[in-house]
PDB file of N, CA and C in Angstrom:
ATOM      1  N   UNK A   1      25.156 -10.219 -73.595  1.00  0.00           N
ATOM      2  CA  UNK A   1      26.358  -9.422 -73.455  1.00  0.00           C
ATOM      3  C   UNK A   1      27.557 -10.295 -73.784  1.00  0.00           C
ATOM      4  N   UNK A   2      28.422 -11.240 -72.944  1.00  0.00           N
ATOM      5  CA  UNK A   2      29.108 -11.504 -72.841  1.00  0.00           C
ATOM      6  C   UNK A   2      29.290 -12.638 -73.707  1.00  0.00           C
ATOM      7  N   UNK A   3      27.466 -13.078 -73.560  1.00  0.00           N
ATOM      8  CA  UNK A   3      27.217 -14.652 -74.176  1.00  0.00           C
ATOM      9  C   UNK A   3      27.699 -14.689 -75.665  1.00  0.00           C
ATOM     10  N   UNK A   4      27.537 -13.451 -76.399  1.00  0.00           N
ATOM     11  CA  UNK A   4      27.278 -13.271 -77.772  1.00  0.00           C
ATOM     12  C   UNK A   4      25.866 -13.269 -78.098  1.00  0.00           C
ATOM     13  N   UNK A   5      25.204 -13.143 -77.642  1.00  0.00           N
ATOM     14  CA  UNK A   5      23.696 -13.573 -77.689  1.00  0.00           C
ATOM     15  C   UNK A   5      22.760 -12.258 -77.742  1.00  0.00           C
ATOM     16  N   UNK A   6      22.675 -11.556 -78.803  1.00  0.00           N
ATOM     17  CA  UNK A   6      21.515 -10.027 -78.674  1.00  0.00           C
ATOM     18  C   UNK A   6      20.442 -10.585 -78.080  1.00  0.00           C
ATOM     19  N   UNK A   7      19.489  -9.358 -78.584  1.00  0.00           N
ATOM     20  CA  UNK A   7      18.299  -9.134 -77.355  1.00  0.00           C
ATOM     21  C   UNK A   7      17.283 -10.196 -78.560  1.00  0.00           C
ATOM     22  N   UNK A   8      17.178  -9.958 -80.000  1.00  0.00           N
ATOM     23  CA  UNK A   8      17.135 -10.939 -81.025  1.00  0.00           C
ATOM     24  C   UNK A   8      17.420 -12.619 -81.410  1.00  0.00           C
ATOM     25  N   UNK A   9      18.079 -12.909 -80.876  1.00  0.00           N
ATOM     26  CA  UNK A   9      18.990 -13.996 -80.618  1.00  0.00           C
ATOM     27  C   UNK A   9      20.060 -14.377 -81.551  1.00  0.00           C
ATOM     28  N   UNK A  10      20.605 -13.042 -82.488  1.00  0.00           N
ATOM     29  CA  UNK A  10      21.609 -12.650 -83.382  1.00  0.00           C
ATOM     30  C   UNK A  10      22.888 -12.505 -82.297  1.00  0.00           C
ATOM     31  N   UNK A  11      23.952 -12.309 -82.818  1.00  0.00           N
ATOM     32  CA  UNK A  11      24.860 -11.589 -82.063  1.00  0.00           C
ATOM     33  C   UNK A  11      24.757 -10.388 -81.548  1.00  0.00           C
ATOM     34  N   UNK A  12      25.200 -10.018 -80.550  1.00  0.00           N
ATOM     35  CA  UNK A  12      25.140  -8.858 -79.320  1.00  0.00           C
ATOM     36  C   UNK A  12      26.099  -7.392 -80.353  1.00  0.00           C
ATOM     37  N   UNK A  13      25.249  -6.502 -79.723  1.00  0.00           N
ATOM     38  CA  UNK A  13      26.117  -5.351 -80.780  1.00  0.00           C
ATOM     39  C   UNK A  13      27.056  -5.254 -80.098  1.00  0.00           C
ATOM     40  N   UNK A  14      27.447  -5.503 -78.843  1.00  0.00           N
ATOM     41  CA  UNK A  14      29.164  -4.915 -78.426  1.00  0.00           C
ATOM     42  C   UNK A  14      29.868  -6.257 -78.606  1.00  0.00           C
ATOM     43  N   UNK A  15      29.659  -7.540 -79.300  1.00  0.00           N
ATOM     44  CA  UNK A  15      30.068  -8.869 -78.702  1.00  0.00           C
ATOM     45  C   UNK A  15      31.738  -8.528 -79.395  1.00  0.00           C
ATOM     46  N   UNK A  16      31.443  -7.796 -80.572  1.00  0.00           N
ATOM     47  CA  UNK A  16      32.963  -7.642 -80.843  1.00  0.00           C
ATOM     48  C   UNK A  16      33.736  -6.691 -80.297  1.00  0.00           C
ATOM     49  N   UNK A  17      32.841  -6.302 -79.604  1.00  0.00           N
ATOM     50  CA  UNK A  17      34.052  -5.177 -78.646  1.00  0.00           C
ATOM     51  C   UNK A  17      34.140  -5.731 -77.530  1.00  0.00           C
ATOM     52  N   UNK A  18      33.621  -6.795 -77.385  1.00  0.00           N
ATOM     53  CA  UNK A  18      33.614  -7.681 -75.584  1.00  0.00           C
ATOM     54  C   UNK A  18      35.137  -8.785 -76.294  1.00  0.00           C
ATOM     55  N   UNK A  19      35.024  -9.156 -77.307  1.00  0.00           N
ATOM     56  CA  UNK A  19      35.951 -10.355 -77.999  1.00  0.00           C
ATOM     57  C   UNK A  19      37.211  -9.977 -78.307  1.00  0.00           C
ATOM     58  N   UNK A  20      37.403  -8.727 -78.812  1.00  0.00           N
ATOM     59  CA  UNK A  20      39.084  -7.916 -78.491  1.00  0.00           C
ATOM     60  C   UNK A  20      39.481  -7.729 -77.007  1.00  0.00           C
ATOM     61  N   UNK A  21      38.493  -7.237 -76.363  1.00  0.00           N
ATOM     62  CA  UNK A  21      39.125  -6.930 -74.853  1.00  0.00           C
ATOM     63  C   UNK A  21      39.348  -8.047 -74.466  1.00  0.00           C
ATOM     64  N   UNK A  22      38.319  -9.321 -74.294  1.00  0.00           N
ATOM     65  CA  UNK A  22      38.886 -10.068 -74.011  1.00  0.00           C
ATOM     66  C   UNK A  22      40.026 -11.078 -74.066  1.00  0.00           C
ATOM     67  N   UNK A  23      40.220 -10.629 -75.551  1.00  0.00           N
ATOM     68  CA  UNK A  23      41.573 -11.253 -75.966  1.00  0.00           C
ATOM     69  C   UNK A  23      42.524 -10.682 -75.728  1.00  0.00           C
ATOM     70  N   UNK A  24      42.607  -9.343 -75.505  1.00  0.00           N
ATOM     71  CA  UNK A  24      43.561  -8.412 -74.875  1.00  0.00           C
ATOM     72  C   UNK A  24      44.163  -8.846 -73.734  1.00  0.00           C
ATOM     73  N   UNK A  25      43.157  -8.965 -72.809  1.00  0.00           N
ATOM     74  CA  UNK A  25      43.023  -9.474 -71.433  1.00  0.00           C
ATOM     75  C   UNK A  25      43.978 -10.871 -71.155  1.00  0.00           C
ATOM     76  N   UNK A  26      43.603 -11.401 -71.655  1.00  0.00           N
ATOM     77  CA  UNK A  26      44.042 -12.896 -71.667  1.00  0.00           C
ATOM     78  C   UNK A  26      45.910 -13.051 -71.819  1.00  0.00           C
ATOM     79  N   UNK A  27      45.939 -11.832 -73.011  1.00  0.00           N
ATOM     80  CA  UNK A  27      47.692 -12.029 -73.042  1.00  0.00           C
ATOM     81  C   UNK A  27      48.271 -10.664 -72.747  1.00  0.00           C
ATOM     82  N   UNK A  28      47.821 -10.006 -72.112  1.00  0.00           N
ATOM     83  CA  UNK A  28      48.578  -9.091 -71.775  1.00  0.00           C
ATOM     84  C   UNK A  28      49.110  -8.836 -70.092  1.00  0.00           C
ATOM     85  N   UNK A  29      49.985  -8.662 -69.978  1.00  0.00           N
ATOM     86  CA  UNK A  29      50.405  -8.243 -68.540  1.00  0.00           C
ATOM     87  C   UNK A  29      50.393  -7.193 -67.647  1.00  0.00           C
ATOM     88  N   UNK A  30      49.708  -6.146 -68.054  1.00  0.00           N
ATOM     89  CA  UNK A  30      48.876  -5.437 -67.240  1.00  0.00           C
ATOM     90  C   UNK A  30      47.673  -5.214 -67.642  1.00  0.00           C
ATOM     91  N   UNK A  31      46.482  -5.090 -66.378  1.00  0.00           N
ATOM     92  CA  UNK A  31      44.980  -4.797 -66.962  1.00  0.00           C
ATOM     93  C   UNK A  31      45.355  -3.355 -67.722  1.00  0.00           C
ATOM     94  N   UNK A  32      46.035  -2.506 -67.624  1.00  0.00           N
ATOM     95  CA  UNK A  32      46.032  -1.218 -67.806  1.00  0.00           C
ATOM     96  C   UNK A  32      46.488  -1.243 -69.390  1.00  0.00           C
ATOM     97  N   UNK A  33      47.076  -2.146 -69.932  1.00  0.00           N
ATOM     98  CA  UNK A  33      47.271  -2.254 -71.147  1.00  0.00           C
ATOM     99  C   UNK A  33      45.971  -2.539 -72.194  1.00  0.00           C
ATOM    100  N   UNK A  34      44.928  -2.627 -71.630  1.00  0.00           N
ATOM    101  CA  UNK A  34      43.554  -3.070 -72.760  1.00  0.00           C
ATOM    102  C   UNK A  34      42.805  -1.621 -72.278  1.00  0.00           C
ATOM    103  N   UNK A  35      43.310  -0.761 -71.647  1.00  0.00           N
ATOM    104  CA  UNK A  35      42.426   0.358 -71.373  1.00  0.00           C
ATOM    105  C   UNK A  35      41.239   0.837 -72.259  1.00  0.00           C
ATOM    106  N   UNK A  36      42.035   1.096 -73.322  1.00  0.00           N
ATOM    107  CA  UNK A  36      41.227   1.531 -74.870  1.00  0.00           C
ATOM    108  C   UNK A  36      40.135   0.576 -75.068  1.00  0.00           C
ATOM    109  N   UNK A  37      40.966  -0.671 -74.843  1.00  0.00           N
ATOM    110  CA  UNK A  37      39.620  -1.607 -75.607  1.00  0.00           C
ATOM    111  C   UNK A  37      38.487  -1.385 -74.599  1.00  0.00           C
ATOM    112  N   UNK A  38      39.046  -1.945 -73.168  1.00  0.00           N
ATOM    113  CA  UNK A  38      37.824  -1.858 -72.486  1.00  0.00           C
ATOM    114  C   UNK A  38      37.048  -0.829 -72.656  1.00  0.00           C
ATOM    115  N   UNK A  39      37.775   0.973 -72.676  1.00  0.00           N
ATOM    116  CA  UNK A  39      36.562   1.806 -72.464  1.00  0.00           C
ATOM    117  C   UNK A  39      35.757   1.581 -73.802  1.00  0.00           C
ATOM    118  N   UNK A  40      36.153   0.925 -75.276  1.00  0.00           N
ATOM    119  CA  UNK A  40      35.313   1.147 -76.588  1.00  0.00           C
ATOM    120  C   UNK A  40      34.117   0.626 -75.774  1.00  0.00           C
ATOM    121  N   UNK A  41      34.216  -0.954 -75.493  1.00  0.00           N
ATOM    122  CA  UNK A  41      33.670  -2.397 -74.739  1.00  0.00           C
ATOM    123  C   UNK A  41      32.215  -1.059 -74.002  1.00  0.00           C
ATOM    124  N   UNK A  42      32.672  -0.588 -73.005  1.00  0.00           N
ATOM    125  CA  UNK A  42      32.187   0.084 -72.014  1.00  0.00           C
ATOM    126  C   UNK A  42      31.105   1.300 -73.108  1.00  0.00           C
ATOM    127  N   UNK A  43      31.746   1.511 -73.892  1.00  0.00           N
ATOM    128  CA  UNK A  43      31.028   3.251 -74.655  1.00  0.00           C
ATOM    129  C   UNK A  43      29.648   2.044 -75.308  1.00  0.00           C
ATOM    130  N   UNK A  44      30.470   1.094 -75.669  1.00  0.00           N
ATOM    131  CA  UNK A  44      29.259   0.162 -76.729  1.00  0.00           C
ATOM    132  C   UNK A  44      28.115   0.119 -75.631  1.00  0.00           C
ATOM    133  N   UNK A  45      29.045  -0.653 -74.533  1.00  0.00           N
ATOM    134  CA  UNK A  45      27.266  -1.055 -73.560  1.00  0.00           C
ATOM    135  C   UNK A  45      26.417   0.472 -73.280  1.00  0.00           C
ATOM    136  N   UNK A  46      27.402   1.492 -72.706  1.00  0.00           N
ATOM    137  CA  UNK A  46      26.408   2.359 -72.252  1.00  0.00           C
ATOM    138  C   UNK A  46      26.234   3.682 -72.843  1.00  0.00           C
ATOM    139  N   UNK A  47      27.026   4.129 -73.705  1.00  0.00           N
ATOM    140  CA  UNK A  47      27.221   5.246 -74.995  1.00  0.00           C
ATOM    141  C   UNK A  47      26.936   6.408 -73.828  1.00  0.00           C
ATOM    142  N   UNK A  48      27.979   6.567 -72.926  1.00  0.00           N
ATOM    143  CA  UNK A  48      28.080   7.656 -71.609  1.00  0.00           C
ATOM    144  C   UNK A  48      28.891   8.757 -72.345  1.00  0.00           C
ATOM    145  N   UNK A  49      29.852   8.512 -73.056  1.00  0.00           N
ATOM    146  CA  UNK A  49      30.392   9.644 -73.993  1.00  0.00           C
ATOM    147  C   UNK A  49      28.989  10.349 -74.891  1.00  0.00           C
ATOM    148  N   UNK A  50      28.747   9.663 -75.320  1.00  0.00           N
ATOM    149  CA  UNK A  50      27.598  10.013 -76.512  1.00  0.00           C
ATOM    150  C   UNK A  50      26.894  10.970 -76.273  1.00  0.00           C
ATOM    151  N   UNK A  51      26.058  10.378 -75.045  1.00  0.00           N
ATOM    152  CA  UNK A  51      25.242  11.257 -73.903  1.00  0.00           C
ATOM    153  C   UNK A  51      25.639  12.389 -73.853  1.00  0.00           C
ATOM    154  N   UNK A  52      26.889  12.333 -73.052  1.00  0.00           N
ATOM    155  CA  UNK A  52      27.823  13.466 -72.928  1.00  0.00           C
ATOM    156  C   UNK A  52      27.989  14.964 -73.905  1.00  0.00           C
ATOM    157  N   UNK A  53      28.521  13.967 -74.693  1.00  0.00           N
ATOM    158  CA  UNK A  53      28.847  14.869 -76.140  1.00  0.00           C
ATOM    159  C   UNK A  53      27.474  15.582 -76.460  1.00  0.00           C
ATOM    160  N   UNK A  54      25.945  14.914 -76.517  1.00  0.00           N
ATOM    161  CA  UNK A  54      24.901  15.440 -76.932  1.00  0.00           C
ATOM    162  C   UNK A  54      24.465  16.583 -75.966  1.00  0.00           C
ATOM    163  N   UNK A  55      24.697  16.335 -74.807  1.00  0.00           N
ATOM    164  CA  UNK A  55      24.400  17.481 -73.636  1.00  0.00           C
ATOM    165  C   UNK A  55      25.293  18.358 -73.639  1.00  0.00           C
ATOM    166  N   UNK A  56      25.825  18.544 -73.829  1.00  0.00           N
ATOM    167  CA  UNK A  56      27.176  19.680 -74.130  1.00  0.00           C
ATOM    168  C   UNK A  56      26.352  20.389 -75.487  1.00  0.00           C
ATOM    169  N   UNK A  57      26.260  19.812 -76.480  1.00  0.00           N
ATOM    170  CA  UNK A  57      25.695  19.967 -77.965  1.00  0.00           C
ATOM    171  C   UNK A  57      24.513  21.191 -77.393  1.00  0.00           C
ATOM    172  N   UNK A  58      23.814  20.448 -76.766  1.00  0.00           N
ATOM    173  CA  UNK A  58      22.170  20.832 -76.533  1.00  0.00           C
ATOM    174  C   UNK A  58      22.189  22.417 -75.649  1.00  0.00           C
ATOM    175  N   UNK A  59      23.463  22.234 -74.872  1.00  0.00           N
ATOM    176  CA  UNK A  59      23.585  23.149 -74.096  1.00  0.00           C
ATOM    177  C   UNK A  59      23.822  24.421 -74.582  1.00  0.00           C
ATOM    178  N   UNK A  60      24.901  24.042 -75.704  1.00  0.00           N
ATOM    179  CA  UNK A  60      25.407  25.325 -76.288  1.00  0.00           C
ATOM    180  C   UNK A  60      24.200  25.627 -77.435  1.00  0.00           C
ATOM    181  N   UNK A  61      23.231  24.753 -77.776  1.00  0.00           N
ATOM    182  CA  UNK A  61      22.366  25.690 -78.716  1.00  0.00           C
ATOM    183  C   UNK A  61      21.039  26.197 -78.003  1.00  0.00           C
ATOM    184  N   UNK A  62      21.015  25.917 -76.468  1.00  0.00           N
ATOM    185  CA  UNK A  62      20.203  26.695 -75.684  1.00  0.00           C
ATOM    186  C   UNK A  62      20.407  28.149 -75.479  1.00  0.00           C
ATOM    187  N   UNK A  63      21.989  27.839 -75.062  1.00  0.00           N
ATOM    188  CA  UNK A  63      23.063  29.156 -74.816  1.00  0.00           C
ATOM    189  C   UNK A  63      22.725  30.384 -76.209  1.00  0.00           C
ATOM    190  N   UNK A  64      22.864  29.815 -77.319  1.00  0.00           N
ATOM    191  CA  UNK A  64      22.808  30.617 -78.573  1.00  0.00           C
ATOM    192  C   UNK A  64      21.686  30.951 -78.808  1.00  0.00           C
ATOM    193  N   UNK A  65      20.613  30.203 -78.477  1.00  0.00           N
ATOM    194  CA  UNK A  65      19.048  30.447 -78.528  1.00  0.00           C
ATOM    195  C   UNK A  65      19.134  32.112 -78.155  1.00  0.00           C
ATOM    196  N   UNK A  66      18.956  31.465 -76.296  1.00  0.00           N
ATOM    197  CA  UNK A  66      19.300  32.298 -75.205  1.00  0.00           C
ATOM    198  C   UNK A  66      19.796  33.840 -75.784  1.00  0.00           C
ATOM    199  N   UNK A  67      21.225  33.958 -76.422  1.00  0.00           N
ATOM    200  CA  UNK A  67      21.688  35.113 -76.567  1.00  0.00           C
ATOM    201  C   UNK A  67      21.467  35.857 -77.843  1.00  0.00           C
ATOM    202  N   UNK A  68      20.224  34.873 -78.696  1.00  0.00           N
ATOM    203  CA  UNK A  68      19.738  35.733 -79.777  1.00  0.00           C
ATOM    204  C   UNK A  68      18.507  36.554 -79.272  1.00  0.00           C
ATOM    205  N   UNK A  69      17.626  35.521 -78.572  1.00  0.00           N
ATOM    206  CA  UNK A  69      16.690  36.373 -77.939  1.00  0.00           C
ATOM    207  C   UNK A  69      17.386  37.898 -77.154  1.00  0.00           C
ATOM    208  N   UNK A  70      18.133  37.467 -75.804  1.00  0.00           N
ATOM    209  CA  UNK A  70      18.174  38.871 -75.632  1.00  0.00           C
ATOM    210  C   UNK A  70      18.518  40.099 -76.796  1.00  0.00           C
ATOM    211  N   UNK A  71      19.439  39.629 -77.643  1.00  0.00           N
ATOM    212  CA  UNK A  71      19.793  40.939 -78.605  1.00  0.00           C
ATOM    213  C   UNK A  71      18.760  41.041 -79.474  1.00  0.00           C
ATOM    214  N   UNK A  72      17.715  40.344 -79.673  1.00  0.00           N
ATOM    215  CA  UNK A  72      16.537  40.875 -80.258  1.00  0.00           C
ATOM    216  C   UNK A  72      16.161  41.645 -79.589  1.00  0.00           C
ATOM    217  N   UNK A  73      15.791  41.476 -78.355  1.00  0.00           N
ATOM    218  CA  UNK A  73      15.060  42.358 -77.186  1.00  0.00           C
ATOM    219  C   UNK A  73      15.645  43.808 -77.091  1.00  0.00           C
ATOM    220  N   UNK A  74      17.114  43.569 -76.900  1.00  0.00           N
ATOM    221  CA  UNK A  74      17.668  44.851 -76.984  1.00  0.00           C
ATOM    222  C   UNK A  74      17.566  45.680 -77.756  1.00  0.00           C
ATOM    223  N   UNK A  75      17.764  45.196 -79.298  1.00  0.00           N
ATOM    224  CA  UNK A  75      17.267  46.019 -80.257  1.00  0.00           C
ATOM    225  C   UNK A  75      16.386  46.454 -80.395  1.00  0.00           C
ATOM    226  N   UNK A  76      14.995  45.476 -79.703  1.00  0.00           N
ATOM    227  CA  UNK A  76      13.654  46.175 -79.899  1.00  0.00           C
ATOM    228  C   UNK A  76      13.366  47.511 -78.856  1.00  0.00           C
ATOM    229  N   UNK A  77      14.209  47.018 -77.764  1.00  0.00           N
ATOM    230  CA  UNK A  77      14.128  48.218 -77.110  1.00  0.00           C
ATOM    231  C   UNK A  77      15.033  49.925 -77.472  1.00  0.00           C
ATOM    232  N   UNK A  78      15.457  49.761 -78.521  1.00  0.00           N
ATOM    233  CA  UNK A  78      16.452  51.153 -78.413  1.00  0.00           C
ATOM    234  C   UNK A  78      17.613  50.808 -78.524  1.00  0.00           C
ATOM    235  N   UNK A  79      18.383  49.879 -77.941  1.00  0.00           N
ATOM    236  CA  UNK A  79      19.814  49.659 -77.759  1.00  0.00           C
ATOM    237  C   UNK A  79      20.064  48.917 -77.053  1.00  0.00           C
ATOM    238  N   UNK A  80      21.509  48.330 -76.559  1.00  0.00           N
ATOM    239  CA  UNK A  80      21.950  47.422 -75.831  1.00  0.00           C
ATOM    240  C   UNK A  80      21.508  48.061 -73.970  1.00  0.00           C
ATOM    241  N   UNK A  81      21.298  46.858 -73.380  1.00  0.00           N
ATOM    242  CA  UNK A  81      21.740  47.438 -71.882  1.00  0.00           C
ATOM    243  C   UNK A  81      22.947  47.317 -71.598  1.00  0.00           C
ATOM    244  N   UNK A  82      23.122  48.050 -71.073  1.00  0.00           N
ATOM    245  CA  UNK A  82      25.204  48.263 -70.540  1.00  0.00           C
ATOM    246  C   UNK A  82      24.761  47.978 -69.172  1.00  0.00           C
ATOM    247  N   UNK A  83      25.633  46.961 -68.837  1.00  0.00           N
ATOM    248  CA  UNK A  83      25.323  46.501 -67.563  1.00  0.00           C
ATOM    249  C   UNK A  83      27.071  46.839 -66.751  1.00  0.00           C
ATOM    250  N   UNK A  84      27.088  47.014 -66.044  1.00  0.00           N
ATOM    251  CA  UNK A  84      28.450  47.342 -65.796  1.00  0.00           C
ATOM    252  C   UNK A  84      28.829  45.916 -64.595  1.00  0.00           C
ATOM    253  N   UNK A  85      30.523  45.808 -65.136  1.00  0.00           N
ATOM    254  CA  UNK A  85      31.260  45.035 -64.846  1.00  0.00           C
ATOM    255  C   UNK A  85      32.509  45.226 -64.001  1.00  0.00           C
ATOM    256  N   UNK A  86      32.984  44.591 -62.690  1.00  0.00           N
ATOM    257  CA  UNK A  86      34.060  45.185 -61.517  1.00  0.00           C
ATOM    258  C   UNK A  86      35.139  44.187 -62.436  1.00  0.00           C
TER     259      UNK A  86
END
């Protein structure tokens, strides 16, 4: 991680996103000023956005799955069900 040192014994894939923050760090006067870098630093080690973004993804083409089937169904049956709404 920090060492520069991958799992290979090449350089680490976030080492350059560990080497801006840390240089950030070093001259800046508030932690709150490297925010950005740190969260890139942070997305590299654990890709929690990524995740994110893909489950959202996955969700909505369950959802669409989901609402083709029923309107197949409906159609096969005759027509829509009207379900009523307050």
């Amino acid at each position: 991680m920090a060492s520069g040192w991958g799992i290979n014994g090449n350089k680490g894939r976030c080492y350059d996103f560990w080497l801006e923050f840390s240089e950030c760090m070093s001259r800046c006067r508030q932690p709150s000023d490297c925010g950005l870098l740190r969260e890139d630093y942070l997305e590299c080690l654990h890709h929690s956005k990524e995740f994110q973004r893909r489950n959202r993804i996955y969700k909505e083409e369950q959802r669409q799955i989901r609402a083709a089937a029923r309107k197949a169904k409906e159609e096969a049956e005759g027509g829509p069900a009207v379900a009523a709404h307050h």
